[in-house]
N, C-alpha and C. Protein backbone atom coordinates (compact mmCIF):
# COMPACT_ATOMS: atom_id res chain seq x y z
N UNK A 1 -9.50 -3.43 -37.53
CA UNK A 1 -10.32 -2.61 -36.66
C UNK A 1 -10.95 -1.49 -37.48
N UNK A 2 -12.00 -0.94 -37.03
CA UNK A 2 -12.97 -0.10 -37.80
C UNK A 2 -13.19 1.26 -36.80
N UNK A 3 -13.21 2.39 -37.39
CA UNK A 3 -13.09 3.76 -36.37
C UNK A 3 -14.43 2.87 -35.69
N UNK A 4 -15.54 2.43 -35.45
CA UNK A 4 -16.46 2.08 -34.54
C UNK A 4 -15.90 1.58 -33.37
N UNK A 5 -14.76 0.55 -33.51
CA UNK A 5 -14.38 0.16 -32.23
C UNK A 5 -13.26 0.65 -31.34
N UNK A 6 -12.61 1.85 -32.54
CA UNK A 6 -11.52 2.33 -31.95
C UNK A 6 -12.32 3.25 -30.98
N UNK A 7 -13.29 3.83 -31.29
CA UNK A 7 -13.18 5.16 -30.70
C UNK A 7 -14.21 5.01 -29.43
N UNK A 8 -14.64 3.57 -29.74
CA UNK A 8 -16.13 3.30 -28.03
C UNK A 8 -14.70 2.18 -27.03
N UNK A 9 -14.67 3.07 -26.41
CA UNK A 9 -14.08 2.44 -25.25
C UNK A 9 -15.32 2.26 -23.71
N UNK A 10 -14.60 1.32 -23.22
CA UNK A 10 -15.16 0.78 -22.02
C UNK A 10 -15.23 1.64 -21.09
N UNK A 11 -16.48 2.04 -20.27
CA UNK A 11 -16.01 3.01 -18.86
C UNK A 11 -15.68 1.78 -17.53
N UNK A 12 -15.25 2.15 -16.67
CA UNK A 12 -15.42 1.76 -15.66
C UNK A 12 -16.24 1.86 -15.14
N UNK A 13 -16.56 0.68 -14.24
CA UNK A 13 -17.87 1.04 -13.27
C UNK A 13 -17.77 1.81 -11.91
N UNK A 14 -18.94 2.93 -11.81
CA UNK A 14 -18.20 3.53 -10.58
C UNK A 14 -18.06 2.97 -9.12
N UNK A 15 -18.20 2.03 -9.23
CA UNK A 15 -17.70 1.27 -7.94
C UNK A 15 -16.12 0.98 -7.79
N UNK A 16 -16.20 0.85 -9.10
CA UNK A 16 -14.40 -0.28 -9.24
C UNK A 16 -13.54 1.26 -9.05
N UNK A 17 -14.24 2.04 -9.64
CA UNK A 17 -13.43 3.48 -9.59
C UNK A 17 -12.83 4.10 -8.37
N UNK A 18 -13.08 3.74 -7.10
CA UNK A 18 -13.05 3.94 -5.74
C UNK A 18 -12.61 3.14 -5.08
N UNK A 19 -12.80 1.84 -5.09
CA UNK A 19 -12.40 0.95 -4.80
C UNK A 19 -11.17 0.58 -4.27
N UNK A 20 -9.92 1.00 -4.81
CA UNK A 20 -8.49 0.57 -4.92
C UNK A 20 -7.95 2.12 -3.74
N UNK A 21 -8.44 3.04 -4.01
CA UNK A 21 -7.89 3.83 -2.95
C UNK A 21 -8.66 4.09 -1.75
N UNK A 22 -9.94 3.32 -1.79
CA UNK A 22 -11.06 3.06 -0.01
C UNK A 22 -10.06 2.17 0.41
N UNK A 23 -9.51 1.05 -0.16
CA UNK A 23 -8.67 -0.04 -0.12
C UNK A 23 -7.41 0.36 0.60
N UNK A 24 -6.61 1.34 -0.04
CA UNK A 24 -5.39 1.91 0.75
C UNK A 24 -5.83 3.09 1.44
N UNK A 25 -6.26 3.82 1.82
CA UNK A 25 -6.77 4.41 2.98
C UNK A 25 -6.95 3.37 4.45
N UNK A 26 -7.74 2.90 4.02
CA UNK A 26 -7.93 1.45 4.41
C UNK A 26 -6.64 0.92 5.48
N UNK A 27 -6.43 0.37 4.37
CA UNK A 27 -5.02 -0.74 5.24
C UNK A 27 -3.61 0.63 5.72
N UNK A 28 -3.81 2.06 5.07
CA UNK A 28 -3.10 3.40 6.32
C UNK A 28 -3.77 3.24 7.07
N UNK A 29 -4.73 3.07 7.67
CA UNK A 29 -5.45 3.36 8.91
C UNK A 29 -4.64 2.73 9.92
N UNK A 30 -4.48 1.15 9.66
CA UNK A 30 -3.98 -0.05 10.60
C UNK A 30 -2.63 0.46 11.21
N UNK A 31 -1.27 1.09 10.61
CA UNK A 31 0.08 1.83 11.35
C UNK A 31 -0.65 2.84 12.29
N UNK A 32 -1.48 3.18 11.29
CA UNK A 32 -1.84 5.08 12.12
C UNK A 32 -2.49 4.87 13.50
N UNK A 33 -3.25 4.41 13.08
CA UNK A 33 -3.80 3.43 14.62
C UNK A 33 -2.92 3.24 15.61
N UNK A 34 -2.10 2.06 14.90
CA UNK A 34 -1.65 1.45 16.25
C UNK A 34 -0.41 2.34 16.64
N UNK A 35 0.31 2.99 15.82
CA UNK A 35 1.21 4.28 16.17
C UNK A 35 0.34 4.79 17.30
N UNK A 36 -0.63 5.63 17.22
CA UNK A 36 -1.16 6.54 17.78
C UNK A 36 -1.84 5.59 19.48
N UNK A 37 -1.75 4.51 19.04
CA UNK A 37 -2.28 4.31 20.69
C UNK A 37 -0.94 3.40 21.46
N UNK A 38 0.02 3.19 20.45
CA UNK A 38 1.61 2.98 21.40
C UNK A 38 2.08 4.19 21.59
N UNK A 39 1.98 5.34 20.74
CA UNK A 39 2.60 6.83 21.82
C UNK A 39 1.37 7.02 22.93
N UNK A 40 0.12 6.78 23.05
CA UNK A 40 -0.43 7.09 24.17
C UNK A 40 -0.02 6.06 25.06
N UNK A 41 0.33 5.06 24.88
CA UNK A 41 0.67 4.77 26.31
C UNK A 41 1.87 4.49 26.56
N UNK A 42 2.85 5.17 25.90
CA UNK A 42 4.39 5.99 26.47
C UNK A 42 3.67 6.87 27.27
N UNK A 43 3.10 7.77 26.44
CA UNK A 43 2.57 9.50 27.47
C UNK A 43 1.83 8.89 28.63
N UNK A 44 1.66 8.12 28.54
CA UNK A 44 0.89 7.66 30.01
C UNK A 44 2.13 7.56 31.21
N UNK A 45 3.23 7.69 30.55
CA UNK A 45 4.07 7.46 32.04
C UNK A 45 4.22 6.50 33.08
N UNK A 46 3.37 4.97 32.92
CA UNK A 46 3.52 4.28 33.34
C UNK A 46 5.05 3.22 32.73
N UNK A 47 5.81 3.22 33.40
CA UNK A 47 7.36 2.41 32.82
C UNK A 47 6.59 0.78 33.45
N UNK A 48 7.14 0.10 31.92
CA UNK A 48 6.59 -1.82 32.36
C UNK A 48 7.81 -2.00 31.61
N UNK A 49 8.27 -3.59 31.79
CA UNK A 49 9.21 -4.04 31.15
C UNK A 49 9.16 -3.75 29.54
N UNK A 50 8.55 -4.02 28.87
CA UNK A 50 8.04 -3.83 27.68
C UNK A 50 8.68 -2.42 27.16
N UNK A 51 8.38 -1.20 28.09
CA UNK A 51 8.74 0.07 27.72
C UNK A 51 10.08 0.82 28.09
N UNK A 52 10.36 0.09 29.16
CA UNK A 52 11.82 0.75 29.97
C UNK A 52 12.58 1.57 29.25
N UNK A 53 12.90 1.09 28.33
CA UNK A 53 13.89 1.63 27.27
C UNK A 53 13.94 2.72 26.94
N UNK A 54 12.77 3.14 26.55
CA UNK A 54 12.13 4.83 26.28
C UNK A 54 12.37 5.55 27.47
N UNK A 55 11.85 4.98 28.34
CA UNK A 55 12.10 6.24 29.71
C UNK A 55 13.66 5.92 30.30
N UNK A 56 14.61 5.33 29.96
CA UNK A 56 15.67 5.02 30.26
C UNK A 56 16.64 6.26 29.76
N UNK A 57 16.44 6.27 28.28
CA UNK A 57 16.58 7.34 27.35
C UNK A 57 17.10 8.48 27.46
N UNK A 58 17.96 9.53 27.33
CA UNK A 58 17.35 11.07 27.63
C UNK A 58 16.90 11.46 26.56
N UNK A 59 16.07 12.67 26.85
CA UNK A 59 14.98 13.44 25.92
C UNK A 59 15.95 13.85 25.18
N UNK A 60 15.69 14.17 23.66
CA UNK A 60 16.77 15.60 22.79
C UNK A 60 16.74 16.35 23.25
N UNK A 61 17.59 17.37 23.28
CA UNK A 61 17.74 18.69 23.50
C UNK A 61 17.79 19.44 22.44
């Protein structure tokens, strides 16, 4: 190897640069989501078989 090739390195392209964490942002969204719209419909207060359990429960104190 010759200092010419040591010292020119490759950039990334700025696409690829973003890419991998749009990616995991991304696929967090999908829990956060669906977390956030199974506690809304606990808080909805409607008890179905599905949910009983929770309102069966007592709250912490």
């Amino acid at each position: 190897m010759n200092l010419a090739t040591i010292t020119r390195t490759r950039r990334p392209h700025p696409r690829s640069r973003w890419l991998v964490p749009a990616a995991l942002i991304l696929l967090s969204l999908v829990p956060v989501l669906a977390g956030s719209l199974r506690l809304a419909e606990l808080s909805a207060g409607q008890v179905t078989p599905g949910n009983a359990r929770f309102f069966d429960s007592r709250s912490p104190s």
